[in-house]
PDB file of N, CA and C in Angstrom:
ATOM      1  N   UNK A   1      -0.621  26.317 -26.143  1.00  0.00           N
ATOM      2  CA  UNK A   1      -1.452  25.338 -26.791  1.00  0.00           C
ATOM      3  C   UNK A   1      -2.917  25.782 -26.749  1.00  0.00           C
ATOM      4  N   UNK A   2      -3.263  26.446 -25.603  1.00  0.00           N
ATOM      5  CA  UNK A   2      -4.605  26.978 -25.228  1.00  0.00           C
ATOM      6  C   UNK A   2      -4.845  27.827 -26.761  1.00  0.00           C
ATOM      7  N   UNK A   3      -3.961  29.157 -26.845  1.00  0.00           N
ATOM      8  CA  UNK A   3      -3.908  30.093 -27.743  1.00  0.00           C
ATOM      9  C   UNK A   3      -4.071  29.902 -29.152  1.00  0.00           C
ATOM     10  N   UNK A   4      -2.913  28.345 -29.281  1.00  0.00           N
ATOM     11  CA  UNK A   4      -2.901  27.355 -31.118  1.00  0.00           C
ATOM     12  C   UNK A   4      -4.819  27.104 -31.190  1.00  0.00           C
ATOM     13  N   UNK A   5      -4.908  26.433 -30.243  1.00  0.00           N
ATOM     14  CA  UNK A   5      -6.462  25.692 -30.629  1.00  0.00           C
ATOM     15  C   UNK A   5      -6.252  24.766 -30.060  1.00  0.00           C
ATOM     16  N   UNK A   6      -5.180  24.081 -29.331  1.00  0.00           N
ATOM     17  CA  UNK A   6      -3.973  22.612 -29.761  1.00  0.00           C
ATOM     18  C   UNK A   6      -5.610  21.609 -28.868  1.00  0.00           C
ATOM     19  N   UNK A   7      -5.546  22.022 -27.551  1.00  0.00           N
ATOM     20  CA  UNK A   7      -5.824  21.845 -26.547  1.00  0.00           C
ATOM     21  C   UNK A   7      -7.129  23.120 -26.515  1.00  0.00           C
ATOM     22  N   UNK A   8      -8.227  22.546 -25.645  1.00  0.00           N
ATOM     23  CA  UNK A   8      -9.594  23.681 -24.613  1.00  0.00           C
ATOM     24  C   UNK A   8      -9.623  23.303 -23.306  1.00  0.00           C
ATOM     25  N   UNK A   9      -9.737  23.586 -22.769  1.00  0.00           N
ATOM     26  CA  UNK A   9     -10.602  23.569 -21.148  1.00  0.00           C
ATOM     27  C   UNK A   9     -11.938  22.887 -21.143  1.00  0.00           C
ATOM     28  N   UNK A  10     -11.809  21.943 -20.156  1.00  0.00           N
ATOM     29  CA  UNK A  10     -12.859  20.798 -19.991  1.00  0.00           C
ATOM     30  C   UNK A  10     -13.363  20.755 -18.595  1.00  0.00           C
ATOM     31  N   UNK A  11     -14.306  21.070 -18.101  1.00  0.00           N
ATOM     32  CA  UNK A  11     -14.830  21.181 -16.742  1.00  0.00           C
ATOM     33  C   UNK A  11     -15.501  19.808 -16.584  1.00  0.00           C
ATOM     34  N   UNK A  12     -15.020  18.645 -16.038  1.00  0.00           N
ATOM     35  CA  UNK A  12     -16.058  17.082 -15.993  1.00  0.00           C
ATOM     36  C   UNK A  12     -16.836  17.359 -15.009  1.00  0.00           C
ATOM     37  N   UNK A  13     -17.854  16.422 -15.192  1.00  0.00           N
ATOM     38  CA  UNK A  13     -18.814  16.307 -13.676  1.00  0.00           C
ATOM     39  C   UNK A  13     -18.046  16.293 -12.357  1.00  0.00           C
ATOM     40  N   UNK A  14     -18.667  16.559 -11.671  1.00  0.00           N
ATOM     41  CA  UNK A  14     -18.029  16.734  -9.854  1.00  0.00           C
ATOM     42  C   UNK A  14     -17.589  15.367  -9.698  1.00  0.00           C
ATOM     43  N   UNK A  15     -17.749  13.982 -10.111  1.00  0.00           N
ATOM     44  CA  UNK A  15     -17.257  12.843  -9.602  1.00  0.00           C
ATOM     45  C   UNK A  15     -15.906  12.115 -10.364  1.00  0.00           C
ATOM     46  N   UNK A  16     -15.453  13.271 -11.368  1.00  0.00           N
ATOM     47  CA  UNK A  16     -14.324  12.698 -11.519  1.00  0.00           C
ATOM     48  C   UNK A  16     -13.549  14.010 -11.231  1.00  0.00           C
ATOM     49  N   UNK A  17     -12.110  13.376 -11.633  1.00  0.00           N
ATOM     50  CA  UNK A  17     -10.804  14.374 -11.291  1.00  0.00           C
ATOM     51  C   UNK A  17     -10.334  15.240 -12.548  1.00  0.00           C
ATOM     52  N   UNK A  18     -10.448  16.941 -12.019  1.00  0.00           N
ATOM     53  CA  UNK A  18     -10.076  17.458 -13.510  1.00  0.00           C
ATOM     54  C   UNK A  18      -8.597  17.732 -13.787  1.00  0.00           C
ATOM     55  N   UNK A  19      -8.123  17.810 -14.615  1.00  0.00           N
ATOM     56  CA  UNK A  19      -6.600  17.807 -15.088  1.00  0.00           C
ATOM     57  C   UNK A  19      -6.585  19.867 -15.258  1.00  0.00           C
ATOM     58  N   UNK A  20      -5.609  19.840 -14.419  1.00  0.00           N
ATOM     59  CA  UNK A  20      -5.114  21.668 -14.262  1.00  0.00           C
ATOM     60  C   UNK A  20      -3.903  21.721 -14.757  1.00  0.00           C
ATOM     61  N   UNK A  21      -3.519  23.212 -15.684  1.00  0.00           N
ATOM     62  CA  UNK A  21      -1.434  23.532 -15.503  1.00  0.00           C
ATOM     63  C   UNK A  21      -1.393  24.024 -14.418  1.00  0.00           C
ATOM     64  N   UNK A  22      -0.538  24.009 -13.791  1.00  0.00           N
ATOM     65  CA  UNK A  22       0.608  24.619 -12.833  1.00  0.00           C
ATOM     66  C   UNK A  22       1.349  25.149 -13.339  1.00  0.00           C
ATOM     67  N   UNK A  23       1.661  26.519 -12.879  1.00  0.00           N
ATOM     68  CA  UNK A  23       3.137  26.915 -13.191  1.00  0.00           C
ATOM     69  C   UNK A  23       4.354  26.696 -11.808  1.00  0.00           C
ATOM     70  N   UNK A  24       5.243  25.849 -12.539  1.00  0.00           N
ATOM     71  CA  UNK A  24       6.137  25.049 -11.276  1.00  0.00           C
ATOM     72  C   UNK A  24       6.772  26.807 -11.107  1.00  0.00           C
ATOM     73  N   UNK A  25       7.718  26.366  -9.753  1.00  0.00           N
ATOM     74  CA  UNK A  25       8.772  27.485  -9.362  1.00  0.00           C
ATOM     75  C   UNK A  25       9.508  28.003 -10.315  1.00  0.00           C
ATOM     76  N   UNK A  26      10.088  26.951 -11.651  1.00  0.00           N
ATOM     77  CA  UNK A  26      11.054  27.614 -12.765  1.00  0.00           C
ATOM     78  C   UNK A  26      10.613  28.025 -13.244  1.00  0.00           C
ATOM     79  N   UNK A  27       8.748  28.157 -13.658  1.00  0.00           N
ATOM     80  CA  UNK A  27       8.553  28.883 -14.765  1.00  0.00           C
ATOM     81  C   UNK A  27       7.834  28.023 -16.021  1.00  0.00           C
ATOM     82  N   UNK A  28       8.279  26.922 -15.731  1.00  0.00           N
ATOM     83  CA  UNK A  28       7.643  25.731 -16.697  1.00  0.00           C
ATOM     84  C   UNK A  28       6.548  24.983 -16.165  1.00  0.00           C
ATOM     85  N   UNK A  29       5.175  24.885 -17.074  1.00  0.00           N
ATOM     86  CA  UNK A  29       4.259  24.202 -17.201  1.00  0.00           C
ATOM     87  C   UNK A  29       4.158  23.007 -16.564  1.00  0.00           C
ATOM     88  N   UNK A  30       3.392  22.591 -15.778  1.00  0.00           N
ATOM     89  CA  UNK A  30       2.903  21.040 -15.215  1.00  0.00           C
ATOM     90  C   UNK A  30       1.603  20.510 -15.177  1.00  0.00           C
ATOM     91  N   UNK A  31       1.209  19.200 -15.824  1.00  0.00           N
ATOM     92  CA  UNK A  31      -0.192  19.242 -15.258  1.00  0.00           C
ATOM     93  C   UNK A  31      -0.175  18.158 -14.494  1.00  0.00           C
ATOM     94  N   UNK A  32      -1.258  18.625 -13.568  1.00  0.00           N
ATOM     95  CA  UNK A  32      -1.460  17.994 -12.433  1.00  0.00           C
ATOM     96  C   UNK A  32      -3.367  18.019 -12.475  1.00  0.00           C
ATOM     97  N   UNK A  33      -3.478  16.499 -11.831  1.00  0.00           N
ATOM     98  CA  UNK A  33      -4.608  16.166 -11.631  1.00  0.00           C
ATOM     99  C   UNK A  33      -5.463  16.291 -10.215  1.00  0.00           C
ATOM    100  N   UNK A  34      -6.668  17.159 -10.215  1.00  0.00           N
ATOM    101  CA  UNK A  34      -7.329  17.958  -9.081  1.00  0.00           C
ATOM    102  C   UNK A  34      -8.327  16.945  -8.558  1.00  0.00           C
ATOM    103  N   UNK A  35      -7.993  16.319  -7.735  1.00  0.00           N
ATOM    104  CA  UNK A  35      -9.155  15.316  -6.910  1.00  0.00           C
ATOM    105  C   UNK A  35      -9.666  15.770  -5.515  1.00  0.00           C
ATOM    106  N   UNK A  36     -10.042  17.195  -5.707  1.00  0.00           N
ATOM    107  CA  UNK A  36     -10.555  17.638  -4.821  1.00  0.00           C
ATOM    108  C   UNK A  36     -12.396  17.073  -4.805  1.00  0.00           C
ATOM    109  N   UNK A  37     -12.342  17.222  -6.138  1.00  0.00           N
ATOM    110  CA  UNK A  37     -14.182  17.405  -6.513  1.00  0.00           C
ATOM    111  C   UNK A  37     -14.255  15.846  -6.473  1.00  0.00           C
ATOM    112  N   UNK A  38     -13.296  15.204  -6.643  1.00  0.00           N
ATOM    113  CA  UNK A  38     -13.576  13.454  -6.240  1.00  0.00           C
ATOM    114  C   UNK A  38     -13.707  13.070  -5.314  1.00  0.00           C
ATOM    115  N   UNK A  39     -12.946  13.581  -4.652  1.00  0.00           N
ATOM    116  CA  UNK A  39     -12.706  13.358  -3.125  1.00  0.00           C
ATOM    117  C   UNK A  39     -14.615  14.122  -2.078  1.00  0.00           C
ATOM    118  N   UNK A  40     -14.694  14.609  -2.522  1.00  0.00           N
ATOM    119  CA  UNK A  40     -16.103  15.483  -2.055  1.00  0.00           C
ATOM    120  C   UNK A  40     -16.919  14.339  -2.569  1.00  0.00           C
ATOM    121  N   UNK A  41     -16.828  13.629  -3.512  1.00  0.00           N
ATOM    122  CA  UNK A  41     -17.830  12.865  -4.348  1.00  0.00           C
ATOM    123  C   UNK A  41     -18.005  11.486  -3.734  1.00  0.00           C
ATOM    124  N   UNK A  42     -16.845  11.302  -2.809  1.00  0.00           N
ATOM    125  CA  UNK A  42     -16.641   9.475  -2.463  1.00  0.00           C
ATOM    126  C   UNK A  42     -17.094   9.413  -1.460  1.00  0.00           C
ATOM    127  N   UNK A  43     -17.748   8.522  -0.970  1.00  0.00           N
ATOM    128  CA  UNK A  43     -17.912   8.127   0.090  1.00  0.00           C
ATOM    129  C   UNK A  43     -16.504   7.208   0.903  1.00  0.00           C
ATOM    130  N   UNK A  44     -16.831   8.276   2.927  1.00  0.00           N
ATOM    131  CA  UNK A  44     -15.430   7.307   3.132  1.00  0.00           C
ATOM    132  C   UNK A  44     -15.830   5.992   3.679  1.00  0.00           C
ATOM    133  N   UNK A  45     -15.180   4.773   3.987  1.00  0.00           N
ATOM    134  CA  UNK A  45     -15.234   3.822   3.120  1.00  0.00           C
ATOM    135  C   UNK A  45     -15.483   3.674   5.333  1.00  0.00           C
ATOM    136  N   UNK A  46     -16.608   2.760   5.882  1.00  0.00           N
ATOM    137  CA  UNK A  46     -16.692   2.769   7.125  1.00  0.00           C
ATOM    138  C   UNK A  46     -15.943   1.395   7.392  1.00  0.00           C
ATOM    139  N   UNK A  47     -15.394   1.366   6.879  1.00  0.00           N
ATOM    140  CA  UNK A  47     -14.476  -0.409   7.644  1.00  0.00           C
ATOM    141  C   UNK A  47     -13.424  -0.038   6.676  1.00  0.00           C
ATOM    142  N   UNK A  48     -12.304   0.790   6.946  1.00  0.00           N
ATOM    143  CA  UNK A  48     -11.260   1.217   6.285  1.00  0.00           C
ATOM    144  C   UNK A  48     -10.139  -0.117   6.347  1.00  0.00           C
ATOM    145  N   UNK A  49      -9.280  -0.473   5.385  1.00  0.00           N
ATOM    146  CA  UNK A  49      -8.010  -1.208   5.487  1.00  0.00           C
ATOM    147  C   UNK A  49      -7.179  -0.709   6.929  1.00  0.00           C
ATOM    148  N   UNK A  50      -6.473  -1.850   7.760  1.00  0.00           N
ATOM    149  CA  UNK A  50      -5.446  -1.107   8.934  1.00  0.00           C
ATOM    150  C   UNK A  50      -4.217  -0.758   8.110  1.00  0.00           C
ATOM    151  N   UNK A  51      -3.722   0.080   8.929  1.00  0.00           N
ATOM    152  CA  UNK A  51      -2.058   0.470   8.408  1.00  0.00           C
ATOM    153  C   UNK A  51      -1.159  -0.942   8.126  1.00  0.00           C
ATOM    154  N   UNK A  52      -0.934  -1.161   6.977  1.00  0.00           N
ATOM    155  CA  UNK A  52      -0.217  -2.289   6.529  1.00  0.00           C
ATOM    156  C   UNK A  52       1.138  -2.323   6.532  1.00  0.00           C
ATOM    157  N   UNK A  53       1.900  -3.004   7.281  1.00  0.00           N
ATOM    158  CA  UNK A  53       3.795  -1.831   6.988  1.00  0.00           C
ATOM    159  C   UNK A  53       4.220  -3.268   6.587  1.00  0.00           C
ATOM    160  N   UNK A  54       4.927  -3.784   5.777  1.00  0.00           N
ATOM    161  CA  UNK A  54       5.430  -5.040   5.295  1.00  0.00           C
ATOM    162  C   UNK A  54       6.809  -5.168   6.192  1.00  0.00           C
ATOM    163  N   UNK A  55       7.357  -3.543   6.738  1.00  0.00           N
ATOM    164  CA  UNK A  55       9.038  -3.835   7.202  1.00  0.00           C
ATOM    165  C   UNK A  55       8.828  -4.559   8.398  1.00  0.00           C
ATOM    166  N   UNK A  56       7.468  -4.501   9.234  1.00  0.00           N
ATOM    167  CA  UNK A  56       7.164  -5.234  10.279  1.00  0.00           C
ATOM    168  C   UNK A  56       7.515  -6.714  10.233  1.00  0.00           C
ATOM    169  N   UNK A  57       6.871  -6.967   8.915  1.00  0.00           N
ATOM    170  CA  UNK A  57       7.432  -9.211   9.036  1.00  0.00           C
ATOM    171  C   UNK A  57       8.375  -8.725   8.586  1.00  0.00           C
ATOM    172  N   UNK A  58       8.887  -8.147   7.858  1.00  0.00           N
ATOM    173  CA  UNK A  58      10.102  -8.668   7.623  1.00  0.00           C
ATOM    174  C   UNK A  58      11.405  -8.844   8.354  1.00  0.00           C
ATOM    175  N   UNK A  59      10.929  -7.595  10.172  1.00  0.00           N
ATOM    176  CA  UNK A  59      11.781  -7.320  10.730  1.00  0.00           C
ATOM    177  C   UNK A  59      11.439  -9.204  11.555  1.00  0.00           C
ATOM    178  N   UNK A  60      10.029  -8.955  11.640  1.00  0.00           N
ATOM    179  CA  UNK A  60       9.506 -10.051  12.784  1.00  0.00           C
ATOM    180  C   UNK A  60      10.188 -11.465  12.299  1.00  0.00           C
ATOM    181  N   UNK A  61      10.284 -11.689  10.896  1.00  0.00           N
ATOM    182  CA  UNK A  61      10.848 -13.083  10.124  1.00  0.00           C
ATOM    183  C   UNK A  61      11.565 -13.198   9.298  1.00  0.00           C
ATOM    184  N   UNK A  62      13.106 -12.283   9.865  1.00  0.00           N
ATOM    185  CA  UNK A  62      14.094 -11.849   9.137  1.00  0.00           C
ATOM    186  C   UNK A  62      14.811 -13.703   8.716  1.00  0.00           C
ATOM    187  N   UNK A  63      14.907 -13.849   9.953  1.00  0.00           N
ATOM    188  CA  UNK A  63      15.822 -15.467  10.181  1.00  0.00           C
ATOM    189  C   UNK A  63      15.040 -16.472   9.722  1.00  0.00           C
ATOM    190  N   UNK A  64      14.047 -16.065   9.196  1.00  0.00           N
ATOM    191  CA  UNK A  64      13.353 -17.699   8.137  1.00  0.00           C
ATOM    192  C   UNK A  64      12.278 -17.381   6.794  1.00  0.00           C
ATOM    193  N   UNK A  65      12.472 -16.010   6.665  1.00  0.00           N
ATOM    194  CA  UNK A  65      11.927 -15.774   5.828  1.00  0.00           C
ATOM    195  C   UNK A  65      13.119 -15.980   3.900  1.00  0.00           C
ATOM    196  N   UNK A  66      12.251 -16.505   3.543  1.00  0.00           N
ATOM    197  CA  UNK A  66      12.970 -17.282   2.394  1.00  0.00           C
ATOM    198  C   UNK A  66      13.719 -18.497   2.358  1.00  0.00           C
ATOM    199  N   UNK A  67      13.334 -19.158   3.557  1.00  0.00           N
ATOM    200  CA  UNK A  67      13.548 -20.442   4.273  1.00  0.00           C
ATOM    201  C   UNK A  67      12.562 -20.949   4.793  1.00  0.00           C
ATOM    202  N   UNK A  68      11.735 -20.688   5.115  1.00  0.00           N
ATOM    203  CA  UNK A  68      10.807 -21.892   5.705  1.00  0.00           C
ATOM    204  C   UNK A  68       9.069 -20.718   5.803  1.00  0.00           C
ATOM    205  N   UNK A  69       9.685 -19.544   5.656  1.00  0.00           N
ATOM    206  CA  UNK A  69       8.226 -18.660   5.494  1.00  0.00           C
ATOM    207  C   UNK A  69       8.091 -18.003   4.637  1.00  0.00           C
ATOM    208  N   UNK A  70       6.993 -17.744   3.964  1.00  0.00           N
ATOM    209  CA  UNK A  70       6.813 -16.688   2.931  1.00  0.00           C
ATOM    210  C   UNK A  70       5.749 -15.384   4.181  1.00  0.00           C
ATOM    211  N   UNK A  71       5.924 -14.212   4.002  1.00  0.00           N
ATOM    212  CA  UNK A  71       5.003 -13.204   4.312  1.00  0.00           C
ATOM    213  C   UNK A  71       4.145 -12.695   3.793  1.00  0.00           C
ATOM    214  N   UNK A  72       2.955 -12.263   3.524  1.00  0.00           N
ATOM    215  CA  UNK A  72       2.224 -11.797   2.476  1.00  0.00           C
ATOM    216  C   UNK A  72       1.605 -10.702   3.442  1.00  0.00           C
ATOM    217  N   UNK A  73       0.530  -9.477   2.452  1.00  0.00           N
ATOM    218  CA  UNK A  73       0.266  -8.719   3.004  1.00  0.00           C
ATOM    219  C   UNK A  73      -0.786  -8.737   3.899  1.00  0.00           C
ATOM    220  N   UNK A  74      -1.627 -10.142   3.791  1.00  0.00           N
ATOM    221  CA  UNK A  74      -3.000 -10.588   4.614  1.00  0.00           C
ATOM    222  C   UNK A  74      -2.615 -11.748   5.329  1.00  0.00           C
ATOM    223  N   UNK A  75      -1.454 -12.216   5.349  1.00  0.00           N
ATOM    224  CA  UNK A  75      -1.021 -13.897   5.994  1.00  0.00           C
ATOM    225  C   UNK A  75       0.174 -14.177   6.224  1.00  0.00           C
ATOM    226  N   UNK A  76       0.666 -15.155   6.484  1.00  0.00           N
ATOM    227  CA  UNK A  76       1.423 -16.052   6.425  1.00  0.00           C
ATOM    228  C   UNK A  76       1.755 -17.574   5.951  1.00  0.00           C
ATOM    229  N   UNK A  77       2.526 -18.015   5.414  1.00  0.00           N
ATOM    230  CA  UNK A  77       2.605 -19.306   4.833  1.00  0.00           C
ATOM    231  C   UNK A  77       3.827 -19.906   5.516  1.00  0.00           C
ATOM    232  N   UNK A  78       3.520 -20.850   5.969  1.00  0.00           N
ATOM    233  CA  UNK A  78       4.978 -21.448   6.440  1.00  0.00           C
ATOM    234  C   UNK A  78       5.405 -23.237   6.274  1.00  0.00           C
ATOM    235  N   UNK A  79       6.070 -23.202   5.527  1.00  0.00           N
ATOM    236  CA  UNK A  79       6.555 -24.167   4.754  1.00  0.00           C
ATOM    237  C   UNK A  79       7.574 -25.184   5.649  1.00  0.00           C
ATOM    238  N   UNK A  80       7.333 -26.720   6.094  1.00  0.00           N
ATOM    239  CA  UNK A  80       8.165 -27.382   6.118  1.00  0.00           C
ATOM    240  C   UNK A  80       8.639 -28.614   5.033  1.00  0.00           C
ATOM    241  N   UNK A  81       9.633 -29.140   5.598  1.00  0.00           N
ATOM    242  CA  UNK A  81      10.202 -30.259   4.780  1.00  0.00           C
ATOM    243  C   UNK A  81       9.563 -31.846   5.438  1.00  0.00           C
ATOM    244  N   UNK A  82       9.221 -31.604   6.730  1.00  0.00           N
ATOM    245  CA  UNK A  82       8.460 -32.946   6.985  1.00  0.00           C
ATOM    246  C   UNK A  82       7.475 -32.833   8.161  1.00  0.00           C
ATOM    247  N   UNK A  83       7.158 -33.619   8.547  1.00  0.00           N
ATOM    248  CA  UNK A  83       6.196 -33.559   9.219  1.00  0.00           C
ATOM    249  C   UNK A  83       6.682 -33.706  11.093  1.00  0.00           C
ATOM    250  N   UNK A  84       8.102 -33.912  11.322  1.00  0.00           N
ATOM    251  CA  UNK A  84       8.518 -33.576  12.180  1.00  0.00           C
ATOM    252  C   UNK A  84       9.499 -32.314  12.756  1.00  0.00           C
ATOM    253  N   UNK A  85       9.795 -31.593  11.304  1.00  0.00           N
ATOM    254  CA  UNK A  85       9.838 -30.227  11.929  1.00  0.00           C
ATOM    255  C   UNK A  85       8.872 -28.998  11.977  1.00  0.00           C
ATOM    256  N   UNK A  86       7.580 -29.241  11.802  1.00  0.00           N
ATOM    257  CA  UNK A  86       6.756 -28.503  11.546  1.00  0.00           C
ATOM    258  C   UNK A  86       6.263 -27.628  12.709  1.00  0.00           C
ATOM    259  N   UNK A  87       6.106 -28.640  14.208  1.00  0.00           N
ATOM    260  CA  UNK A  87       6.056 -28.107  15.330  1.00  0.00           C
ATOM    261  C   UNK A  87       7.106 -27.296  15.523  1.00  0.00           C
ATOM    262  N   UNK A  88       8.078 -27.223  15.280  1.00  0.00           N
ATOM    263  CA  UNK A  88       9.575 -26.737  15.831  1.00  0.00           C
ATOM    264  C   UNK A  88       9.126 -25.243  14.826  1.00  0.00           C
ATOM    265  N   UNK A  89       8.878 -25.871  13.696  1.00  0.00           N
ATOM    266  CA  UNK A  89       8.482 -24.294  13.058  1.00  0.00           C
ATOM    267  C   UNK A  89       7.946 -23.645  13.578  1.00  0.00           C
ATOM    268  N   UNK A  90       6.568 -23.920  12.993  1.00  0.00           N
ATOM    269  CA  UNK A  90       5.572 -22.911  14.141  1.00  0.00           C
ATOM    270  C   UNK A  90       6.117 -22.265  15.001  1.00  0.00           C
ATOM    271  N   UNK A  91       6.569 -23.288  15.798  1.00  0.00           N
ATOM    272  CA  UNK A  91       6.750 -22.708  17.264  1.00  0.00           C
ATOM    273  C   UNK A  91       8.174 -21.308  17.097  1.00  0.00           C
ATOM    274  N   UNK A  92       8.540 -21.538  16.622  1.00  0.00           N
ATOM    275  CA  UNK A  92       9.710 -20.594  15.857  1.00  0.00           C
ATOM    276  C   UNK A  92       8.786 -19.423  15.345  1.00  0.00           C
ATOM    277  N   UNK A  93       7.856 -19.259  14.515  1.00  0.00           N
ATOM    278  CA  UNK A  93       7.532 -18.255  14.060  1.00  0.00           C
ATOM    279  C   UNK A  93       6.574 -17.900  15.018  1.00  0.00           C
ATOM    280  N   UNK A  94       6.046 -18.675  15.816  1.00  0.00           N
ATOM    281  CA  UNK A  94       4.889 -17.797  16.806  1.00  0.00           C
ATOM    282  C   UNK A  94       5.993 -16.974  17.917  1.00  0.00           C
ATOM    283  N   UNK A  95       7.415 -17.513  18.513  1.00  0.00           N
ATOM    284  CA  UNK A  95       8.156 -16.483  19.109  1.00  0.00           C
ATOM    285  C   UNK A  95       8.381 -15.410  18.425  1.00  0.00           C
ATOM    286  N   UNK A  96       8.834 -15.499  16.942  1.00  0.00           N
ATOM    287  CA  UNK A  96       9.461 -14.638  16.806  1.00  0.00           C
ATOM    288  C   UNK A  96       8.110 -12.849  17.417  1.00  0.00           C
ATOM    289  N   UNK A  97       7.391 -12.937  16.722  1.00  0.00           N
ATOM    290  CA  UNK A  97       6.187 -11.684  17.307  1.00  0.00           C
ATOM    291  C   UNK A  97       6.252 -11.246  18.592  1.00  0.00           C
ATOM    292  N   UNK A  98       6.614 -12.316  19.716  1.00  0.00           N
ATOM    293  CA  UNK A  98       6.550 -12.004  21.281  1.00  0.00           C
ATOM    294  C   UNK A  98       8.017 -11.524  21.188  1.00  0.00           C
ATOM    295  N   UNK A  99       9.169 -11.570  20.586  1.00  0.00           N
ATOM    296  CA  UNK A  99      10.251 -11.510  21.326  1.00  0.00           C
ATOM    297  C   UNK A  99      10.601  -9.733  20.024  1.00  0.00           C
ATOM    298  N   UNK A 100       9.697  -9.537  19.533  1.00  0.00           N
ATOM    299  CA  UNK A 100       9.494  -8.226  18.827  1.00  0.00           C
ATOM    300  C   UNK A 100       8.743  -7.220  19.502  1.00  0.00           C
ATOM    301  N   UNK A 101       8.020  -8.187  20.359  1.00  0.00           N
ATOM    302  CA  UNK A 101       6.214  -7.433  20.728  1.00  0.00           C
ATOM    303  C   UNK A 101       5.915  -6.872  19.313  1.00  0.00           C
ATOM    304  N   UNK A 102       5.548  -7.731  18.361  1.00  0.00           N
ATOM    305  CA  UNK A 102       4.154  -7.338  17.774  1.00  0.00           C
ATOM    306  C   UNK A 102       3.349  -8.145  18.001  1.00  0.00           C
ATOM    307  N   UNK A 103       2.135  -7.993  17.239  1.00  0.00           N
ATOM    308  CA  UNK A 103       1.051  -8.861  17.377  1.00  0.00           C
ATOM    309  C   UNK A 103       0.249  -9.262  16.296  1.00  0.00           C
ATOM    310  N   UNK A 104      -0.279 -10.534  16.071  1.00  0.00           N
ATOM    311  CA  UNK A 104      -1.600 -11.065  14.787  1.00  0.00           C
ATOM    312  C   UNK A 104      -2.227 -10.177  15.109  1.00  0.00           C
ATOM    313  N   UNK A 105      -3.144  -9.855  13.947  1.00  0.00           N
ATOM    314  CA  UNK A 105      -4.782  -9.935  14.621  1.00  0.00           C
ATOM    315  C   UNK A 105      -5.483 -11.005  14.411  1.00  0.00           C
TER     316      UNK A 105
END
């Protein structure tokens, strides 16, 4: 395509990512995108996200999740039907973490 005209070679500024071919192991063409010169360009971020693993609640609130809890990736929601099993909830989902050892933050 280089050779047709089809396609040229484009060098962008250092703050974005440039698009390269590869030649894979078979022999055939790939393009792949080079975020090296982006990566040099970003600042890293000083109050980074923690490691987020979702299999954690799900292991921690296997037995009421889609029953009385929803999990999300920043919270928890926990849903009763009245106002006298609500303690019993809670109290249900605050074991479940100790009897896992994980922990809120």
């Amino acid at each position: 395509m280089l050779e047709a005209e089809i396609i040229r070679e484009v060098f962008h500024p250092e703050w974005q990512a440039n698009p390269i071919i590869m030649l894979k192991a078979n022999g055939k063409l790939q393009m792949c995108v080079d975020y090296t010169d982006l990566n040099k360009a970003c600042p890293k971020d000083p109050f980074p996200l923690p490691r987020i693993d979702q299999r954690n609640m799900r292991i921690m609130l296997e037995d009421q999740q889609g029953r009385n809890v929803k999990a999300y990736i920043d919270g928890i929601i926990v849903k009763t039907q009245d106002q006298a099993s609500l303690l019993k909830d809670l109290s249900k989902t605050f074991d479940n973490p100790r009897a896992t050892r994980l922990k809120f933050n």
